[in-house]
Protein backbone atom coordinates (compact mmCIF):
# COMPACT_ATOMS: atom_id res chain seq x y z
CA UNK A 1 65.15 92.00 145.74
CA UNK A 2 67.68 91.15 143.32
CA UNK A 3 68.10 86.98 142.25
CA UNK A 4 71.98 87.06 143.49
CA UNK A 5 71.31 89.33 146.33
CA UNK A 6 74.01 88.65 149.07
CA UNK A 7 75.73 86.42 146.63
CA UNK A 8 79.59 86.84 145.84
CA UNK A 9 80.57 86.45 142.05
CA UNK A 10 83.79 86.00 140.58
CA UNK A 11 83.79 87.40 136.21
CA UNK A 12 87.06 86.96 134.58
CA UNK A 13 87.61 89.78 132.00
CA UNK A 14 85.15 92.11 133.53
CA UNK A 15 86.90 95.37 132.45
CA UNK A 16 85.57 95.30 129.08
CA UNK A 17 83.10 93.82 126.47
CA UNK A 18 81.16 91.16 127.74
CA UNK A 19 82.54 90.48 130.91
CA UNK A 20 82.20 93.89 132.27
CA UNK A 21 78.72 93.97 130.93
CA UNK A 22 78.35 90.73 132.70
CA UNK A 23 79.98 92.24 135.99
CA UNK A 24 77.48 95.30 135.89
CA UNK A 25 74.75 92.78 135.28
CA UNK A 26 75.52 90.83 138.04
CA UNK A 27 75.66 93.65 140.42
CA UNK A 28 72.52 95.12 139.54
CA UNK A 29 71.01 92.32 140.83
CA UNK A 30 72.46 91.58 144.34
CA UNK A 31 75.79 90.33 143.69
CA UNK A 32 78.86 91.58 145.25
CA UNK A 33 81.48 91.08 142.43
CA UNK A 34 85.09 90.50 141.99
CA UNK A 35 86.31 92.41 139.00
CA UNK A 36 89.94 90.48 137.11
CA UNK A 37 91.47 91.88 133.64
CA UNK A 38 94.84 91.51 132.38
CA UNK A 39 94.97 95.32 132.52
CA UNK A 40 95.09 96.15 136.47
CA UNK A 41 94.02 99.71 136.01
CA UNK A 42 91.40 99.30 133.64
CA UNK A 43 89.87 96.72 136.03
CA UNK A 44 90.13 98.82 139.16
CA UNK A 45 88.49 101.85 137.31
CA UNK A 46 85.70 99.37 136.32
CA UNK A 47 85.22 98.48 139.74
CA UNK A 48 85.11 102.21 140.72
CA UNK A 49 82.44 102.54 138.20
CA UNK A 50 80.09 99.85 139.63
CA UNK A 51 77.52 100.68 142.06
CA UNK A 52 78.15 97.54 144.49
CA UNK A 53 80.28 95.89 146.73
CA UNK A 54 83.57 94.99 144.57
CA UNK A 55 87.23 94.10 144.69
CA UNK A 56 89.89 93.46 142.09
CA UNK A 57 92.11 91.34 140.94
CA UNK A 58 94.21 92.40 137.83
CA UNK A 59 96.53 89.71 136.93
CA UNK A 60 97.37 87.24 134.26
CA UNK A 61 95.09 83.70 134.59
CA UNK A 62 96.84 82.16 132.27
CA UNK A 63 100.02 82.13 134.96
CA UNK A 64 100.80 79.30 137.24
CA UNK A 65 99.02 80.31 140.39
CA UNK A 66 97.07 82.97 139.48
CA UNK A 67 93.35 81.22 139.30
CA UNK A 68 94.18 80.39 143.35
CA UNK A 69 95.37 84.13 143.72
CA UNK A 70 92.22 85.39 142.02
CA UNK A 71 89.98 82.78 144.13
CA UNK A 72 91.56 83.68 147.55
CA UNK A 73 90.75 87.54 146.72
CA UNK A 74 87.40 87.03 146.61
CA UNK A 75 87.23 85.07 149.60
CA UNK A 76 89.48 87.70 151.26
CA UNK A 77 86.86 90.21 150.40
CA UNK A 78 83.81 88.73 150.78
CA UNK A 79 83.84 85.58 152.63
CA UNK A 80 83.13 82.96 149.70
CA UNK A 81 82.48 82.50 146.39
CA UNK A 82 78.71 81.52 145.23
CA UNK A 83 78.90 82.42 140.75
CA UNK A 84 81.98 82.23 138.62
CA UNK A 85 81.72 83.44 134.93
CA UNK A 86 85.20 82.46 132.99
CA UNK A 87 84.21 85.67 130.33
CA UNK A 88 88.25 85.78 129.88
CA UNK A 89 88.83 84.67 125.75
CA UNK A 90 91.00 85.99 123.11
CA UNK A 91 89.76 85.13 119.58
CA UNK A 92 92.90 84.85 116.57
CA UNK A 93 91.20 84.05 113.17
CA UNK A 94 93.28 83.03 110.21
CA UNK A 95 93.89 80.33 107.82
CA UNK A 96 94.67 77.47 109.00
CA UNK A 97 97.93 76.93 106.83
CA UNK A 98 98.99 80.32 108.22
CA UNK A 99 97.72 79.87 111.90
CA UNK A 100 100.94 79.15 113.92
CA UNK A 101 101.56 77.17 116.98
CA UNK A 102 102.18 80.48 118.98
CA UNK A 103 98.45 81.45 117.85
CA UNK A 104 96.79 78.19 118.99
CA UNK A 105 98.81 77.88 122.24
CA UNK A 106 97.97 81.60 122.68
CA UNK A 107 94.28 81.07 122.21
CA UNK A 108 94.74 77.59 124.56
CA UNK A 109 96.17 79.06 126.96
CA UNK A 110 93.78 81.57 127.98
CA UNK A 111 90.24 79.91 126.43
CA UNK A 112 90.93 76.79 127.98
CA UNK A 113 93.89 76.29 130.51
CA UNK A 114 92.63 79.80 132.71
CA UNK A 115 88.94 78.54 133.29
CA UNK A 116 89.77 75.40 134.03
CA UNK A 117 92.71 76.35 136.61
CA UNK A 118 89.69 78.99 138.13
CA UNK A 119 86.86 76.51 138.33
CA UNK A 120 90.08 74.24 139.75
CA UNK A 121 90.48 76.83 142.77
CA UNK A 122 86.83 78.13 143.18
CA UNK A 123 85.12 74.70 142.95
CA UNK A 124 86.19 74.09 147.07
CA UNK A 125 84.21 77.51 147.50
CA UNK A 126 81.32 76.25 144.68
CA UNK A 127 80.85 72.98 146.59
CA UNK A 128 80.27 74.67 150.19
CA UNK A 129 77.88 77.21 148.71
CA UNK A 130 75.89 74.86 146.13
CA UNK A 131 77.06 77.62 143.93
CA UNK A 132 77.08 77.82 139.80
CA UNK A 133 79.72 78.23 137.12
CA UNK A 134 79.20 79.74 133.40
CA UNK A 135 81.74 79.66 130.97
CA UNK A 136 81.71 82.02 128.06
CA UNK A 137 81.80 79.31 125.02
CA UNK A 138 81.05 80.35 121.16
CA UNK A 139 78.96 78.86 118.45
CA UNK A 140 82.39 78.29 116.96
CA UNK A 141 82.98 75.33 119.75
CA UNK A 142 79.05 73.68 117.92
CA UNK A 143 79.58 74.59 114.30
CA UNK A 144 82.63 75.10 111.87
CA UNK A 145 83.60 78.01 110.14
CA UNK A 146 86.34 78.55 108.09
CA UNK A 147 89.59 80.36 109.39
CA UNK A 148 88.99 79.87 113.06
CA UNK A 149 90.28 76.18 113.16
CA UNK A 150 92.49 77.60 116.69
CA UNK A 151 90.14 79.09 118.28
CA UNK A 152 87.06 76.48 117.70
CA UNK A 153 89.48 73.95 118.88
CA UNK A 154 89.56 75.58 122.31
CA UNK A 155 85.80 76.68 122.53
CA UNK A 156 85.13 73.03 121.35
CA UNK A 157 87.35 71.93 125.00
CA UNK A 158 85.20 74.49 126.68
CA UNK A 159 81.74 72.68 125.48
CA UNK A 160 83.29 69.71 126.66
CA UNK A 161 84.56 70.95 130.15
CA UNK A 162 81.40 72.37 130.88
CA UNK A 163 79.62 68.72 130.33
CA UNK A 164 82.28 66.99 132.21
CA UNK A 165 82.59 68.94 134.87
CA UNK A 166 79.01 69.27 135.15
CA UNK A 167 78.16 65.43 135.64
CA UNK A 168 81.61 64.97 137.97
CA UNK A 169 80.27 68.24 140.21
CA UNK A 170 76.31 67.68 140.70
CA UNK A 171 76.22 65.38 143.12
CA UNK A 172 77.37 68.30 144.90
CA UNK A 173 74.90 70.28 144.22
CA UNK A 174 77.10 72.77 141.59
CA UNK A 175 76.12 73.42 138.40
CA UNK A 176 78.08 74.46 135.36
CA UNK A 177 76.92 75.63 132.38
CA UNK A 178 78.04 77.60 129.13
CA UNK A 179 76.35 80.65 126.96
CA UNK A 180 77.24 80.41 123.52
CA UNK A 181 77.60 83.71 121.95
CA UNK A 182 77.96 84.77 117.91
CA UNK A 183 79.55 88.10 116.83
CA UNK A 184 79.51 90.58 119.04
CA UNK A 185 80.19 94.03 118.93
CA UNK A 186 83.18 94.66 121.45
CA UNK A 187 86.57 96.00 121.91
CA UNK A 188 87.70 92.53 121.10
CA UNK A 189 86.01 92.41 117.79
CA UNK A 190 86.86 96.00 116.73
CA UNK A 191 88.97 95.43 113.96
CA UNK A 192 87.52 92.81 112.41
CA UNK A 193 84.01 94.92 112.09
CA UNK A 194 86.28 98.45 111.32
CA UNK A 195 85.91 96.17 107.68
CA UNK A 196 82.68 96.98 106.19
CA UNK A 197 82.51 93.59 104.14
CA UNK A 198 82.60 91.96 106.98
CA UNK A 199 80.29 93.07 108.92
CA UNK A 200 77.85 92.93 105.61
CA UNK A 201 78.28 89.10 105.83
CA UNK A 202 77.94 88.55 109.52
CA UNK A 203 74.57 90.31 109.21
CA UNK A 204 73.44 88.62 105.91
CA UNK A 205 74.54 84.81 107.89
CA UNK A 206 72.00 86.01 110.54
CA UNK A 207 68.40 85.56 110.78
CA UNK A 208 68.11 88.15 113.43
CA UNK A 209 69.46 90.59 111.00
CA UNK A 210 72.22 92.40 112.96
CA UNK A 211 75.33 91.74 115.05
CA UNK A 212 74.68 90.65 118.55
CA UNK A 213 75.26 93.35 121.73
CA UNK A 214 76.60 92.78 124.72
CA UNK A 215 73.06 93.06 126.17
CA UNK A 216 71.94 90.03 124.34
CA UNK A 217 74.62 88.19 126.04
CA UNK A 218 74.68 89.12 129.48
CA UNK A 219 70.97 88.01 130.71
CA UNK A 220 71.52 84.42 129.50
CA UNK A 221 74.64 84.86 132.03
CA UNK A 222 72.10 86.26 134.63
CA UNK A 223 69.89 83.59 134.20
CA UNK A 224 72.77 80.32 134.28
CA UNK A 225 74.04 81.92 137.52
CA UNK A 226 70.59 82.35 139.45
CA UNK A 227 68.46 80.14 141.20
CA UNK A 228 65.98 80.30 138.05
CA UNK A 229 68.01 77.56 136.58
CA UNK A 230 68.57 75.45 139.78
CA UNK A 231 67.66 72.52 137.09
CA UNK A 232 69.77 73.25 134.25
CA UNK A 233 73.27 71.67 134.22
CA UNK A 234 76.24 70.50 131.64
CA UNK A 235 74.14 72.56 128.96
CA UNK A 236 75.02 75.75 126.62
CA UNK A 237 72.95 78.51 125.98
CA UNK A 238 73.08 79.47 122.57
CA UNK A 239 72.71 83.03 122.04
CA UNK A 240 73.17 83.68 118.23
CA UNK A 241 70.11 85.68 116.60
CA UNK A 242 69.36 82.27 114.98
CA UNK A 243 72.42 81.32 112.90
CA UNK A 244 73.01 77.90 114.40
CA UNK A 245 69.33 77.42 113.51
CA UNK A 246 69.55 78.35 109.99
């Protein structure tokens, strides 16, 4: 018996990195899963590649009308909606003197403005199921860090959606909560860890001694959407192989 068996779980970015990871996780243990990337094909081969009930929805959340789009697949396809996991994010370090408005509305527009229009259109579905919600956050939205001023602004809004929402939404018997991931090695992160130096100083900054996996990531996921945290609510799991502890 899985802990989302018969449950119906939405995972935004799911054909790649963590939210794939997320999606397979899911899966494994009951969930039937609706699989959305920006890249249509690369999400329908994803969901080829799972071994469980899935659908797809490859499409843009960052357009008008897409979150409701997204939402009424799922409910097309399975009948509600019981988990969403935003894992959608972009991440656009620089300088701040040379990060430009284009970069931080980029970054805005799908960190903050897509989760919130999903949770927007799913909560209807949340509230009738007593269902959960975790956003992907980032220690960079708890601690600073030097040329990520953009992007920490938007995973700082995602901290604070997660509270708010989770205090305006538990009556109802929802629950949203956050995992807070450090470096990871993904697709999304390639480039930055293709430089040797940097990767030397991400390690040295961690206690745990390495970068973090997807692996490390997805069971705090697991665990925020199941029943085994029926109590926990407007918090974030920090997932960082100790830094924010150091």
């Amino acid at each position: 018996m899985g802990v989302l068996d018969d449950k119906v779980a939405i995972v935004t970015g799911s054909a790649r990195g963590i939210g794939r990871a997320t999606a397979e996780l899911l899966a494994e243990h009951g969930a039937k899963v609706l699989i959305n990337d920006l890249d249509a094909d690369l999400a329908e081969q994803t969901a080829s590649e799972i071994d469980a009930e899935t659908a797809v929805y490859g499409g843009d959340l960052t357009e008008t009308g897409a979150a409701d789009e997204l939402v009424a697949a799922a409910v097309d396809a399975f009948g509600g909606v019981d988990v969403v996991v935003a894992g959608a994010g972009v991440f656009r370090p620089a300088p701040f003197l040379e990060t430009g408005l284009d970069s931080l509305d980029l970054q805005y527009a799908v960190n903050v403005r897509a989760p919130f229009a999903l949770l927007q259109a799913a909560l209807p579905h949340l509230r009738r199921s007593r269902g959960a919600a975790v956003l992907i956050s980032s220690i960079s939205g708890i601690v600073g860090a030097a040329n990520t001023a953009a992007y920490s602004a938007t995973k700082g809004a995602v901290e604070l959606l997660t509270k708010a929402l989770a205090v305006e939404v538990a009556p109802d018997g929802v629950r949203v909560n956050s995992v807070a991931p450090v470096n990871v090695h993904t697709a999304m992160n390639a480039h930055l860890f293709a430089d040797a130096e940097y990767e030397r100083a991400a390690i040295a900054s961690t206690p745990a001694g390495r970068i973090g996996l997807v692996e490390d990531i997805t069971g705090a996921v697991l665990f925020l959407a199941s029943g085994h945290a029926s109590y926990a609510n407007g918090t974030t799991l920090v997932v960082d192989g100790g830094v924010t502890a150091a």
